[in-house]
C-alpha atoms as a PDB file:
ATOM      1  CA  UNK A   1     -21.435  -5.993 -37.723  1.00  0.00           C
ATOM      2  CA  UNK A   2     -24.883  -7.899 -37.608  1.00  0.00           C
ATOM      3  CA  UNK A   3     -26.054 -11.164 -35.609  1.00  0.00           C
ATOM      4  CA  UNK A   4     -25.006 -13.187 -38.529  1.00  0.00           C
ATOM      5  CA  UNK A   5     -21.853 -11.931 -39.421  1.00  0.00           C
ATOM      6  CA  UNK A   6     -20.899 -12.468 -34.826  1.00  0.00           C
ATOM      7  CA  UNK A   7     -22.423 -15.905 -35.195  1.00  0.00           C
ATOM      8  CA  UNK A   8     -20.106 -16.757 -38.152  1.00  0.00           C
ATOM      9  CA  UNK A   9     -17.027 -15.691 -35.910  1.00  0.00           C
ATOM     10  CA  UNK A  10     -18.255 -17.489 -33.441  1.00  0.00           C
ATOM     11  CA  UNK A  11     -18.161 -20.521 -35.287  1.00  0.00           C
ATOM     12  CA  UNK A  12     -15.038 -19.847 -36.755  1.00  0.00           C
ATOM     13  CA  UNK A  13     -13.145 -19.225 -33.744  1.00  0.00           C
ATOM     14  CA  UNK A  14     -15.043 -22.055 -31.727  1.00  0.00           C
ATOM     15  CA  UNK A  15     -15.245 -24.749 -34.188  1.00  0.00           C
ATOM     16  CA  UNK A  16     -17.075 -27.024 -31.266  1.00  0.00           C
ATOM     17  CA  UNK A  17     -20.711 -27.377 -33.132  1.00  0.00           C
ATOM     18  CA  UNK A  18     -22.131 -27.143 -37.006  1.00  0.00           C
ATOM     19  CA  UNK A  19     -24.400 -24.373 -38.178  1.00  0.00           C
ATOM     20  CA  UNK A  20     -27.136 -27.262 -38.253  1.00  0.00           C
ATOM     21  CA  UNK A  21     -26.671 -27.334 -34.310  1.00  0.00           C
ATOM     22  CA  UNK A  22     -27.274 -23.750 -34.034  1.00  0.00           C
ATOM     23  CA  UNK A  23     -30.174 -23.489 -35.954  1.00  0.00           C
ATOM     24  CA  UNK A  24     -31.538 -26.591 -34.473  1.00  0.00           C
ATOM     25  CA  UNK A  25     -31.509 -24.612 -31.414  1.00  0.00           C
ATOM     26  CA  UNK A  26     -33.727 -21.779 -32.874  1.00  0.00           C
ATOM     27  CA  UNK A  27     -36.214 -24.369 -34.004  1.00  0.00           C
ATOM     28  CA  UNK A  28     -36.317 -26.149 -30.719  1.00  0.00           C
ATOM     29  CA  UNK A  29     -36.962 -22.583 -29.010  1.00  0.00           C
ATOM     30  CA  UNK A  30     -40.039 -22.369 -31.605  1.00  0.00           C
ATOM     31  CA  UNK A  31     -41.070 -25.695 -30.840  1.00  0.00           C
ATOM     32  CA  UNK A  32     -40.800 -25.120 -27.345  1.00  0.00           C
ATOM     33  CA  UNK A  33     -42.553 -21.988 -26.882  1.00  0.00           C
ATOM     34  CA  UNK A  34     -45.573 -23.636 -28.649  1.00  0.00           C
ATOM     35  CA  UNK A  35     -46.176 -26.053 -26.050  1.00  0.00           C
ATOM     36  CA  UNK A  36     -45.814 -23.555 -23.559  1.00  0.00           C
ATOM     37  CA  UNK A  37     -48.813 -22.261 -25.533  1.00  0.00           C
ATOM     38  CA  UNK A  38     -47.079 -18.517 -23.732  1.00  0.00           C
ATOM     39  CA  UNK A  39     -44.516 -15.959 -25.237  1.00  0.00           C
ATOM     40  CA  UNK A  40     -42.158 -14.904 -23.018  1.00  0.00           C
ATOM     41  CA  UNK A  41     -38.876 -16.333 -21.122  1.00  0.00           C
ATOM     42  CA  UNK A  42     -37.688 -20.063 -21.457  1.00  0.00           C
ATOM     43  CA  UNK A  43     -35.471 -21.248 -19.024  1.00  0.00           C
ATOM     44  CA  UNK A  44     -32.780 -23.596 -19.604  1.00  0.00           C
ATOM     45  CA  UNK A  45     -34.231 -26.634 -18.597  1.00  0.00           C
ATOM     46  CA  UNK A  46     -37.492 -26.040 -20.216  1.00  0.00           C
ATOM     47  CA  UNK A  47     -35.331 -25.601 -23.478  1.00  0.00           C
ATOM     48  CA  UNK A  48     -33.502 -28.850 -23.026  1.00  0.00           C
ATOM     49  CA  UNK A  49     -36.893 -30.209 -22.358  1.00  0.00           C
ATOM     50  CA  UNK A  50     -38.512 -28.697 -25.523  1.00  0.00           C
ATOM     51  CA  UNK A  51     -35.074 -29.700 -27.503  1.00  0.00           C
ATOM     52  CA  UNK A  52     -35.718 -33.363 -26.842  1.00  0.00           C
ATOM     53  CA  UNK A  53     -39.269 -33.257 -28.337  1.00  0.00           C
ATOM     54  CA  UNK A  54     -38.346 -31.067 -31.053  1.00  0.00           C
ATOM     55  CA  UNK A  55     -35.487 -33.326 -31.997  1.00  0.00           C
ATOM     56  CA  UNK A  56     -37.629 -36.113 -31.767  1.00  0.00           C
ATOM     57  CA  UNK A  57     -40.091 -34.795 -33.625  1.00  0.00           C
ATOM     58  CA  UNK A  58     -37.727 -33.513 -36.589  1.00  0.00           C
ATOM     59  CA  UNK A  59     -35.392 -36.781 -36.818  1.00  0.00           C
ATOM     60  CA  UNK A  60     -37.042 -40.164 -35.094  1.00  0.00           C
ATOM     61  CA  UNK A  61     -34.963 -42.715 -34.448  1.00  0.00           C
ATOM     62  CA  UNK A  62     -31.910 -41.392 -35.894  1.00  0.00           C
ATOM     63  CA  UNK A  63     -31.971 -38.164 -33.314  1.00  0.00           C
ATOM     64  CA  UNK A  64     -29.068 -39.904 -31.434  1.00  0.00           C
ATOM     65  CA  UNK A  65     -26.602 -40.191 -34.270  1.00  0.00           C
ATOM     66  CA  UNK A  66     -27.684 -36.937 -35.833  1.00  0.00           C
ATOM     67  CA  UNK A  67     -26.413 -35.331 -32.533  1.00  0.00           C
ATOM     68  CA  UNK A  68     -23.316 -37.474 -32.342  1.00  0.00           C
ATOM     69  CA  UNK A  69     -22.629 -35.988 -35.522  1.00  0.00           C
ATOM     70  CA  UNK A  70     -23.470 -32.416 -34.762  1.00  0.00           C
ATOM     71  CA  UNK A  71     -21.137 -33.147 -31.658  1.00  0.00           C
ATOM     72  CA  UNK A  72     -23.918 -32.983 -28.698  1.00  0.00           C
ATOM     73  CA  UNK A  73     -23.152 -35.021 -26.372  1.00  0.00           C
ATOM     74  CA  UNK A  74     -25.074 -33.149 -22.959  1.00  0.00           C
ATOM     75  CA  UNK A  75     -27.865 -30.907 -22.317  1.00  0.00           C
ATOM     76  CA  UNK A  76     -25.276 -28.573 -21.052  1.00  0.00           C
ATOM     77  CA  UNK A  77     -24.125 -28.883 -24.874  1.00  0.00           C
ATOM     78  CA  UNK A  78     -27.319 -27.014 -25.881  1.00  0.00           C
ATOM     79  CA  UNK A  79     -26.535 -24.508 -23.242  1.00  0.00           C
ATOM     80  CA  UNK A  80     -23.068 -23.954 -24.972  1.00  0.00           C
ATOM     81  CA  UNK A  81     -24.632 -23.064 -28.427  1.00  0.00           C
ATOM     82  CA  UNK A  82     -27.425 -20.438 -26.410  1.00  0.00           C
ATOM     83  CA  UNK A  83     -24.808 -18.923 -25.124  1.00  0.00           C
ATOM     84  CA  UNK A  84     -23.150 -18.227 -28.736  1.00  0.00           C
ATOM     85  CA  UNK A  85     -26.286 -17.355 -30.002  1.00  0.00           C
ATOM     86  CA  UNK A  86     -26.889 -14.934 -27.355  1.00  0.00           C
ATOM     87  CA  UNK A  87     -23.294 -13.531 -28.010  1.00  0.00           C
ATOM     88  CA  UNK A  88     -24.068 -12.975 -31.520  1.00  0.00           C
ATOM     89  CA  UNK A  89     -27.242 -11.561 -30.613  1.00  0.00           C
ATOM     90  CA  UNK A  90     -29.319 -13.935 -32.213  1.00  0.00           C
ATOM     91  CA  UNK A  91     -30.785 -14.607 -28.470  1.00  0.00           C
ATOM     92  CA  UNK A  92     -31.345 -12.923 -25.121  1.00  0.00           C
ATOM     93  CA  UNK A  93     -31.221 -13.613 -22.193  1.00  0.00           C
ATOM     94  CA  UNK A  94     -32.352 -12.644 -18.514  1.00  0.00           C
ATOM     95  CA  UNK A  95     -30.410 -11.691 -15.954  1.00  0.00           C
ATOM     96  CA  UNK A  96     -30.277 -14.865 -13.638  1.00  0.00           C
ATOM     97  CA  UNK A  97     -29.777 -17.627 -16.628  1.00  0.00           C
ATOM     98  CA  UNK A  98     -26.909 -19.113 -16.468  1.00  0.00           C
ATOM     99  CA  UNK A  99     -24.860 -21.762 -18.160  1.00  0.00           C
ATOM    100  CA  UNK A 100     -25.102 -24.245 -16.229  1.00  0.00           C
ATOM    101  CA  UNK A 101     -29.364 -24.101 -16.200  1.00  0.00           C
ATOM    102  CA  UNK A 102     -28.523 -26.770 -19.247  1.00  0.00           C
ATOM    103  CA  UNK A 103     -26.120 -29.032 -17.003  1.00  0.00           C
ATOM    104  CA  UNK A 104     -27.487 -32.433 -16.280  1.00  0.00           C
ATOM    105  CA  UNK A 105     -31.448 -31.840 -17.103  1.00  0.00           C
ATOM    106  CA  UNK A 106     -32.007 -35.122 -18.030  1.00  0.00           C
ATOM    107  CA  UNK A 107     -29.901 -38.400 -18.715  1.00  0.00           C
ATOM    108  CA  UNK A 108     -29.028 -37.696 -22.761  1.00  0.00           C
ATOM    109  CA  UNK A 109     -27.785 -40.899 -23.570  1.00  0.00           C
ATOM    110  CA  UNK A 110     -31.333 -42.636 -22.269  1.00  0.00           C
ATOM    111  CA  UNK A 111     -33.089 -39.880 -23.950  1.00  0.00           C
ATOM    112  CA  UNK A 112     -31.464 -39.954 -27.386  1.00  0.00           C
ATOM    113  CA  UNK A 113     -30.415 -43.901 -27.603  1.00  0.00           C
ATOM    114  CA  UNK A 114     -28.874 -45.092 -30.487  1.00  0.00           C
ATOM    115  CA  UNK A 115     -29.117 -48.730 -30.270  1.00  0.00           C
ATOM    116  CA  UNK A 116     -33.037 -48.297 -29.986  1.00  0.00           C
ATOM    117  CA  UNK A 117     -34.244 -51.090 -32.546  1.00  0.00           C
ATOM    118  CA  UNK A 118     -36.332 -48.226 -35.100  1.00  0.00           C
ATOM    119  CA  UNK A 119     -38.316 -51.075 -36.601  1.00  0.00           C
ATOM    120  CA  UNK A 120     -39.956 -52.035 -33.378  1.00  0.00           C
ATOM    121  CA  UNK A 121     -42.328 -49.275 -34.184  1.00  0.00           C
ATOM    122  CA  UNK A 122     -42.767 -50.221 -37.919  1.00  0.00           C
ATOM    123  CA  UNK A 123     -43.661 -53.925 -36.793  1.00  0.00           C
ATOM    124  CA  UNK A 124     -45.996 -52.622 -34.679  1.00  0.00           C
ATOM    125  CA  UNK A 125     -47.815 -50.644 -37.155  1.00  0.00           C
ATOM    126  CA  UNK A 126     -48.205 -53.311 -39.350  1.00  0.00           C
ATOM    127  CA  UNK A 127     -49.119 -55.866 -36.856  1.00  0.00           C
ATOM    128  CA  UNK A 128     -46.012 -57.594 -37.145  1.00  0.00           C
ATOM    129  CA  UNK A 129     -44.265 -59.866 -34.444  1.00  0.00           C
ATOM    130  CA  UNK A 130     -40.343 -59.739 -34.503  1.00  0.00           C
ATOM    131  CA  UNK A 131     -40.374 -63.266 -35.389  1.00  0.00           C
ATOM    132  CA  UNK A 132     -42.793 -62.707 -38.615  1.00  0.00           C
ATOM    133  CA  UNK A 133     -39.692 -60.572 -40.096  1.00  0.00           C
ATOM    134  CA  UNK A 134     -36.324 -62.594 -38.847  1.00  0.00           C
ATOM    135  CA  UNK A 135     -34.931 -64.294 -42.021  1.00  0.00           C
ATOM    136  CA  UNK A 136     -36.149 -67.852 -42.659  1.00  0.00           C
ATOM    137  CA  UNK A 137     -32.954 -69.242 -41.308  1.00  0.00           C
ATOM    138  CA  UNK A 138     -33.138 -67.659 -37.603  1.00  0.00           C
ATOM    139  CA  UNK A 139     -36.966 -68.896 -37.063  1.00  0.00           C
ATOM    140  CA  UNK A 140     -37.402 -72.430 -35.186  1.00  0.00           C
ATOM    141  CA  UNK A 141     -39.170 -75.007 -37.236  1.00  0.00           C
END
């Protein structure tokens, strides 16, 4: 049986996270291992790490609710779905990693917000004030 087939058992017996979590995971590495600008090992926290750029990166302000969705909730999360991909064999890893290298590597609700206001960055690009864009009824005369 190959990688993909175990992976596909895994996420039929596990049910816990979506294929898009999994190969969110695999891009992250990628992403990661770039700005190490090295090939080699990636720890756990420097994969959490890289996961928050990538993620980022790939879905702006809606990252947060894209990973409530995908069912995310923790760094240790991301640790969960290495550790299926490394029992499919889709992954390896060392000898000393361990699961809980993902626990608690930063503070994932800060880092993934959801009720960041995504237009701040718009106004701001187009030289707007939050006032210029309120509905005529909510400015002061």
């Amino acid at each position: 049986m190959g990688p993909q087939e175990r992976l596909f058992q895994i996420l039929d017996r596990e049910k816990s996270f979506p294929l898009a979590a999994y190969t969110a995971i695999h891009k992250g590495l990628d992403y990661t291992l770039k700005i190490k600008r090295e090939s080699g090992h990636v720890s756990g926290q420097e994969l959490a790490l890289g996961m928050a750029g990538y993620l980022k990166q790939e879905y702006g302000p809606f990252v947060g609710i894209v990973l409530k969705g995908w069912g995310i909730h923790s760094t240790l999360d991301f640790g969960r779905i290495v550790f299926d991909l490394i029992e499919a064999g889709l992954m390896r890893k060392q000898e000393e990693d361990r699961l809980d290298d993902f626990e608690n590597v930063y503070n994932f609700e800060e880092m993934f917000r959801t009720d960041v206001d995504w237009l701040d960055d718009i106004r701001t690009e187009l030289g707007l004030e939050t006032s210029d864009i309120r509905p005529s009824s909510e400015k002061s005369s």
